[in-house]
Protein backbone atom coordinates (compact mmCIF):
# COMPACT_ATOMS: atom_id res chain seq x y z
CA UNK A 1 3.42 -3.75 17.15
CA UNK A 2 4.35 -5.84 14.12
CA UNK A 3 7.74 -7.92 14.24
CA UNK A 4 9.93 -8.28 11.55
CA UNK A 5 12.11 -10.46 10.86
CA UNK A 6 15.96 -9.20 9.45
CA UNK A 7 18.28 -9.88 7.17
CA UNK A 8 22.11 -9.19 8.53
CA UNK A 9 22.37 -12.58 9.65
CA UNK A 10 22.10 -13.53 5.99
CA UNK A 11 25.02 -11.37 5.08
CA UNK A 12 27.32 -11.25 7.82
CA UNK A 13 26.21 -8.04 9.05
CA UNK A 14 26.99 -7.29 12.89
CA UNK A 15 27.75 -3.73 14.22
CA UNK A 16 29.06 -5.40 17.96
CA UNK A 17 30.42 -8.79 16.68
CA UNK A 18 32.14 -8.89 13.40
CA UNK A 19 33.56 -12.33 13.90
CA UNK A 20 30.19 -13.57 15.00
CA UNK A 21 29.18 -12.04 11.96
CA UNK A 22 30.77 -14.33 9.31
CA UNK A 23 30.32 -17.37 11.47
CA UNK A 24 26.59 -16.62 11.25
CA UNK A 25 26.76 -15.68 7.55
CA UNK A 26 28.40 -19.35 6.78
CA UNK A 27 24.89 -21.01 8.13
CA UNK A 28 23.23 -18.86 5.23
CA UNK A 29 25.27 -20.12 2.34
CA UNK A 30 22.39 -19.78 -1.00
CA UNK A 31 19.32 -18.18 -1.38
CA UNK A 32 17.49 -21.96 -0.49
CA UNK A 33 18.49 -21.64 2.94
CA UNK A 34 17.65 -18.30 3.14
CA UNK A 35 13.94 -18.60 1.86
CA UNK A 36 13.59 -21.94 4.23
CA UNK A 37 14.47 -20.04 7.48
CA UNK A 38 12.46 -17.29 6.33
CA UNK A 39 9.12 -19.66 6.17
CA UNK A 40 9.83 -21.54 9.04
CA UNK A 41 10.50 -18.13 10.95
CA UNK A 42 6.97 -16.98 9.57
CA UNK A 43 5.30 -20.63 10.28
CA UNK A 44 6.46 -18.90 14.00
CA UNK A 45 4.35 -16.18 13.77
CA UNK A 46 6.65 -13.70 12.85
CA UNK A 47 4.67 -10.81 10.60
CA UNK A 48 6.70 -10.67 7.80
CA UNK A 49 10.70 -9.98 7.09
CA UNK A 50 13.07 -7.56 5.59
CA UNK A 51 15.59 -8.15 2.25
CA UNK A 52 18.09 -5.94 1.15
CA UNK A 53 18.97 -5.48 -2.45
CA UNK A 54 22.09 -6.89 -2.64
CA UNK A 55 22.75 -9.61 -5.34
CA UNK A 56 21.42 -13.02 -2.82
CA UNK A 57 18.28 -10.36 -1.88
CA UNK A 58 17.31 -9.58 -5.37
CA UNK A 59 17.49 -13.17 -6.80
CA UNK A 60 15.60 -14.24 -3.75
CA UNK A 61 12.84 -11.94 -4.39
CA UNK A 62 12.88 -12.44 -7.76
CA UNK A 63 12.20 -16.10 -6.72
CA UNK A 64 9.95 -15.88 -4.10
CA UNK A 65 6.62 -17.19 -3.69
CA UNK A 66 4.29 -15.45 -1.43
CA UNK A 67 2.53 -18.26 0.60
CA UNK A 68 0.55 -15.91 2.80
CA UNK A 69 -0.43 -12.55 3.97
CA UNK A 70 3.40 -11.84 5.15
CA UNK A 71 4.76 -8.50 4.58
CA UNK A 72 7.98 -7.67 2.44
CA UNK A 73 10.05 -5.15 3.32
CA UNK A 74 12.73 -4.57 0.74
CA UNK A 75 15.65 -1.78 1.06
CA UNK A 76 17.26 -0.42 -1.93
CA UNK A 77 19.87 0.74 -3.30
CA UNK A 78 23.15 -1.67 -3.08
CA UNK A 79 25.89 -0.03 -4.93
CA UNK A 80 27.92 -2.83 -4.55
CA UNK A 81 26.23 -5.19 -6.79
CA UNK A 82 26.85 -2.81 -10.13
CA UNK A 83 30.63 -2.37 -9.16
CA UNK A 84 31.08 -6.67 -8.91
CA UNK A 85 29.00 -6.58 -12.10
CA UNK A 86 31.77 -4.58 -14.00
CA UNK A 87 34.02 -6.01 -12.46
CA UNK A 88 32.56 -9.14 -13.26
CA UNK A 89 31.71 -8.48 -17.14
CA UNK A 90 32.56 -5.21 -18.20
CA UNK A 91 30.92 -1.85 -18.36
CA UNK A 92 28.81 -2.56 -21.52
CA UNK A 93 27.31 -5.49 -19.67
CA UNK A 94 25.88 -2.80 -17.04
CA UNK A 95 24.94 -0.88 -20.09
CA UNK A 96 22.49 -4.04 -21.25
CA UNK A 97 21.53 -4.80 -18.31
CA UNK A 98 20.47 -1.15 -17.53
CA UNK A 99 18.36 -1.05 -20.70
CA UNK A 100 17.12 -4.95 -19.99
CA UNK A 101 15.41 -3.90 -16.37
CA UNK A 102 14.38 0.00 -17.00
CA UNK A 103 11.11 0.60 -17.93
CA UNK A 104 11.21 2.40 -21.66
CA UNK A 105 8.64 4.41 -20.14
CA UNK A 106 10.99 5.88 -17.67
CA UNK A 107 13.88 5.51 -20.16
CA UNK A 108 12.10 7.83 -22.33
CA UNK A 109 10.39 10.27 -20.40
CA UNK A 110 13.13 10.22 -17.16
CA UNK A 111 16.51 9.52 -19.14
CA UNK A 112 16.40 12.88 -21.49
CA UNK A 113 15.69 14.94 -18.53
CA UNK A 114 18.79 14.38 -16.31
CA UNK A 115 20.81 14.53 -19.24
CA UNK A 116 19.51 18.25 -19.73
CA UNK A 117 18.91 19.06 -16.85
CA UNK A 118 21.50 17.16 -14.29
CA UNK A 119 18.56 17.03 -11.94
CA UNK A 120 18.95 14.03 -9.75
CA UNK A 121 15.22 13.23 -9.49
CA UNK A 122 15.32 12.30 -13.03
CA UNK A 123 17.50 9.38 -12.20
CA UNK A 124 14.75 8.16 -9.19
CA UNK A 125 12.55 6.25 -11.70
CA UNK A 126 15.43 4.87 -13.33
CA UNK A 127 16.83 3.77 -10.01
CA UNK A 128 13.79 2.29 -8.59
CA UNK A 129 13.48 0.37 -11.66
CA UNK A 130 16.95 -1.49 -11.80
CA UNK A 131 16.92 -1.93 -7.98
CA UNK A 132 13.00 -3.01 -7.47
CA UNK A 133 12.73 -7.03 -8.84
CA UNK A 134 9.61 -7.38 -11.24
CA UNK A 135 7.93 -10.41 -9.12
CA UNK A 136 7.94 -8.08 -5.79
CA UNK A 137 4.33 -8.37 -4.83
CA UNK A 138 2.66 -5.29 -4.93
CA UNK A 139 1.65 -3.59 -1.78
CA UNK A 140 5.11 -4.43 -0.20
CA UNK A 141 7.04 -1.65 1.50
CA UNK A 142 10.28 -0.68 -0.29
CA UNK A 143 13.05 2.03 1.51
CA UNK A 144 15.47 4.13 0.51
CA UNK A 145 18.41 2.62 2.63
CA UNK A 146 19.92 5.14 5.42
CA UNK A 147 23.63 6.10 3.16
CA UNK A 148 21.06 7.67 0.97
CA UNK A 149 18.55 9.03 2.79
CA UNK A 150 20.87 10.71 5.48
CA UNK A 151 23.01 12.10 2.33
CA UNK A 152 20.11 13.62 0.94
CA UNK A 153 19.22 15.03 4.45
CA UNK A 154 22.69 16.57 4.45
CA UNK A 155 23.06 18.04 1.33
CA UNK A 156 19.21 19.61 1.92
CA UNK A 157 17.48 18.04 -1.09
CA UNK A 158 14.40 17.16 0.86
CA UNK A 159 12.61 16.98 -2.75
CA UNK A 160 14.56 13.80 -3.53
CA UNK A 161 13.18 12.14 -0.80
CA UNK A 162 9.45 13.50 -2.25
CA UNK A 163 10.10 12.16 -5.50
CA UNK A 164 11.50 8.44 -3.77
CA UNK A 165 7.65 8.49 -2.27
CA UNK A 166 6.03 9.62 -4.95
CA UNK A 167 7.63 7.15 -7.40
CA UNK A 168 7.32 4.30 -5.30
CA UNK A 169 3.28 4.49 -4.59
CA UNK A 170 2.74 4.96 -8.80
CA UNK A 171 4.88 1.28 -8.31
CA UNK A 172 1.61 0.11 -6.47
CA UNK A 173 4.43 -0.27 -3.27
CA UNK A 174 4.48 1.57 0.11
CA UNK A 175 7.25 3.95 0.61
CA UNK A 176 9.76 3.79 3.67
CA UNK A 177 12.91 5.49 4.58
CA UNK A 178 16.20 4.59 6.51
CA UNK A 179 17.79 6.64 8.61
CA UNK A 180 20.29 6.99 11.09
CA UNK A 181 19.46 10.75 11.72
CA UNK A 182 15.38 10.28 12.81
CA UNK A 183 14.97 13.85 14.59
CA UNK A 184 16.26 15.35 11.89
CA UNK A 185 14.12 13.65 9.59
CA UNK A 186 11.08 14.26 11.61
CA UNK A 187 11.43 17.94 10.89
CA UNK A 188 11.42 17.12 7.26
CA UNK A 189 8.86 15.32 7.45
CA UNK A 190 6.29 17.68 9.51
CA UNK A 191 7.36 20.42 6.88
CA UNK A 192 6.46 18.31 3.49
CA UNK A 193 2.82 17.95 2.28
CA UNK A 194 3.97 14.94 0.60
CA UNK A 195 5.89 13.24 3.19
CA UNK A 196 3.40 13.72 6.38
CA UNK A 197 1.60 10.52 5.40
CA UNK A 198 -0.20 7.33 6.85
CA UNK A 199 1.65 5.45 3.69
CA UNK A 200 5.21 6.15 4.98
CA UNK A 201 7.39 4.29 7.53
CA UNK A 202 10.59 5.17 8.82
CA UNK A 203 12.95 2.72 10.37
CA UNK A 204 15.60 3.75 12.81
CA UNK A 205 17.88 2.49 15.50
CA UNK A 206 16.07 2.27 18.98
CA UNK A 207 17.56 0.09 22.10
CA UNK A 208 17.68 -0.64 25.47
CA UNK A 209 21.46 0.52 25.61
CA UNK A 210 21.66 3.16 23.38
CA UNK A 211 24.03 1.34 21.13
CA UNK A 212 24.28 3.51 17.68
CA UNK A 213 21.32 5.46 19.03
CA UNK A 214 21.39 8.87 17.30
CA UNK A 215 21.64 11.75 18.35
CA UNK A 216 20.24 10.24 22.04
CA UNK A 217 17.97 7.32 23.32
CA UNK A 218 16.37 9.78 25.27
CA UNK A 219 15.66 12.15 22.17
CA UNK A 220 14.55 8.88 20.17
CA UNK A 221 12.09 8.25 22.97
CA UNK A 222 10.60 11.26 22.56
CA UNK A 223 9.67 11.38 18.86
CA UNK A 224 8.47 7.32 19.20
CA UNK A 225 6.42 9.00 21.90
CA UNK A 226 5.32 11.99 19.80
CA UNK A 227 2.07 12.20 17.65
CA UNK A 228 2.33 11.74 13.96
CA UNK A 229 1.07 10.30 10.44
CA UNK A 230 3.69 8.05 9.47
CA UNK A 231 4.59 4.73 11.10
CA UNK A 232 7.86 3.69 12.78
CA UNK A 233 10.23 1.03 12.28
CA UNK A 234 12.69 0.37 15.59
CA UNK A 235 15.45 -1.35 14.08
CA UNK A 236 19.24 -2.79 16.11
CA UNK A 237 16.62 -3.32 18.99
CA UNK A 238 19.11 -6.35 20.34
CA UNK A 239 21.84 -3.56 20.07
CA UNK A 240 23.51 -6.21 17.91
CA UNK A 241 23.87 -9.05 20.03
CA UNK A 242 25.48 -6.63 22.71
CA UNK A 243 23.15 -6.10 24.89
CA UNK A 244 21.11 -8.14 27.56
CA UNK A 245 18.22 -9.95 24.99
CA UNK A 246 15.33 -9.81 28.06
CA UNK A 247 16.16 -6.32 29.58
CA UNK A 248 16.19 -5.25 25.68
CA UNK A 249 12.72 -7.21 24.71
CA UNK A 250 11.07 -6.05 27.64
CA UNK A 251 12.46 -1.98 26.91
CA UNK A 252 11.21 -2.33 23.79
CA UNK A 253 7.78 -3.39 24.28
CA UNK A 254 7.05 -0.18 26.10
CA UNK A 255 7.57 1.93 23.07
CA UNK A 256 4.90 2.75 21.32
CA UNK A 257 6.59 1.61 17.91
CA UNK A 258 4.24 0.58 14.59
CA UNK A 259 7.04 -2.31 14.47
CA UNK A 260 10.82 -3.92 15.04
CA UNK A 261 12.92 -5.69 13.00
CA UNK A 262 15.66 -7.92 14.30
CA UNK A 263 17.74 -10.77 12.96
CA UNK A 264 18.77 -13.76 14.16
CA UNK A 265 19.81 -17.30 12.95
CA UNK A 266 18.35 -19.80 14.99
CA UNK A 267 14.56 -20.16 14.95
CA UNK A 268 14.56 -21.28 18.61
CA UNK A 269 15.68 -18.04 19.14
CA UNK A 270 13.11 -16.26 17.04
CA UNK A 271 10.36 -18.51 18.90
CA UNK A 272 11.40 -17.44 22.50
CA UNK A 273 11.65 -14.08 21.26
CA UNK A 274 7.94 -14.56 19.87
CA UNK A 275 6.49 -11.42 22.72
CA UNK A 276 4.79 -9.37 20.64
């Protein structure tokens, strides 16, 4: 079991806690303190750590220098940054930078097809492109975050989430999805050619309490338990803060989980958390 190290800390991100939240967020105030705790967290021993794609994530990964054989996880998309950056500088801006960080590869061979055909896998390449920073090392894993993935499950176009896989190994990346509906996605899963693969990971919401635990713990436990190709990601595995931290350690070293992320924002934490 690999251990991972989070990012909410770094952006005020707490399900149980929301005050907690921005108090933690204010120890996190540029992307230098955020790439210092992340290599003192690693000097710990932790395996490697996860970024979203927000605006601090992508200029941090744009930045970053890989000192070691540490993983990167990296979740995409954030809708969010392209609504501040019209808001920002206008819509033309978006145009330019659109056309600055797409591929004219995918521009011309991805670009003409949605328009004629409205199909959204078109847009993938194009997506992956704008959200996916050039100096990413190659071999990291990159997700499609959960408001995605679970939309896709619930509108039925599996094949999107084909196409996200697909596009992201010709990136020379590993492919992982986010999800806040796992058994659902299991099934999706076992039934795609494509997506019953060693390469894929799939990181979910597993802890001691059952704190945003979908549909059940006990119906997580099962599928963590359960025999398959792809790897699994337990993530909220502190139930954000809300739950007991040894009683939730010690639960989830019993699964039989490929890794867990969790975040936190002080390394003596991270060191007496150091089990795995």
């Amino acid at each position: 079991m690999k251990l991972i190290l989070g990012d909410n800390q770094f952006f005020g991100v707490n399900h149980y806690d929301l005050d907690k939240a921005q108090r933690v967020k204010n120890l996190f105030p540029d992307i230098g303190s955020i790439d210092i705790f992340i290599r003192d967290s690693l000097k710990i021993g932790i395996d490697g750590f996860m970024i979203n794609s927000n605006k601090l994530g992508y200029d941090l990964i744009s930045n970053y220098k890989k000192s070691s054989d540490e993983e990167i996880h990296y979740s995409i998309p954030y809708p969010h940054k392209y609504a501040n950056h019209v808001n920002e500088n206008g819509l033309l801006s978006l145009f330019f930078y659109f056309i600055k960080n797409t591929s004219p590869i995918n521009l011309i061979s991805s670009l003409p097809k949605f328009i004629f055909t409205k199909n959204l896998k078109y847009l993938i390449p194009l997506a992956t492109d704008l959200e996916i920073p050039k100096n990413l090392p190659k071999g990291s894993y990159v997700y499609l975050q959960n408001i995605l993935t679970d939309l896709i499950l619930g509108i039925g176009r599996h094949d999107l989430l084909e196409y996200f896989f697909l596009d992201i190994i010709s990136k020379g990346y590993k492919p992982g999805l986010i999800t806040l509906n796992p058994i659902i996605l299991d099934k999706v899963i076992e039934n795609s050619s494509i997506l019953n693969s060693s390469q894929l990971i799939c990181c979910f919401n597993i802890n001691y309490d059952g704190f945003n635990v979908f549909p059940s713990k006990r119906y997580v436990e099962g599928l963590i338990a359960k025999k398959k190709k792809y790897k699994t990601m337990g993530m909220s595995i502190l139930s954000s803060g809300g739950g007991g931290i040894k009683k939730s350690l010690d639960y989830v070293k019993r699964l039989n989980l490929d890794y867990v992320v969790f975040g936190s924002s002080k390394l003596k934490n991270i060191n007496s958390n150091y089990i795995f």
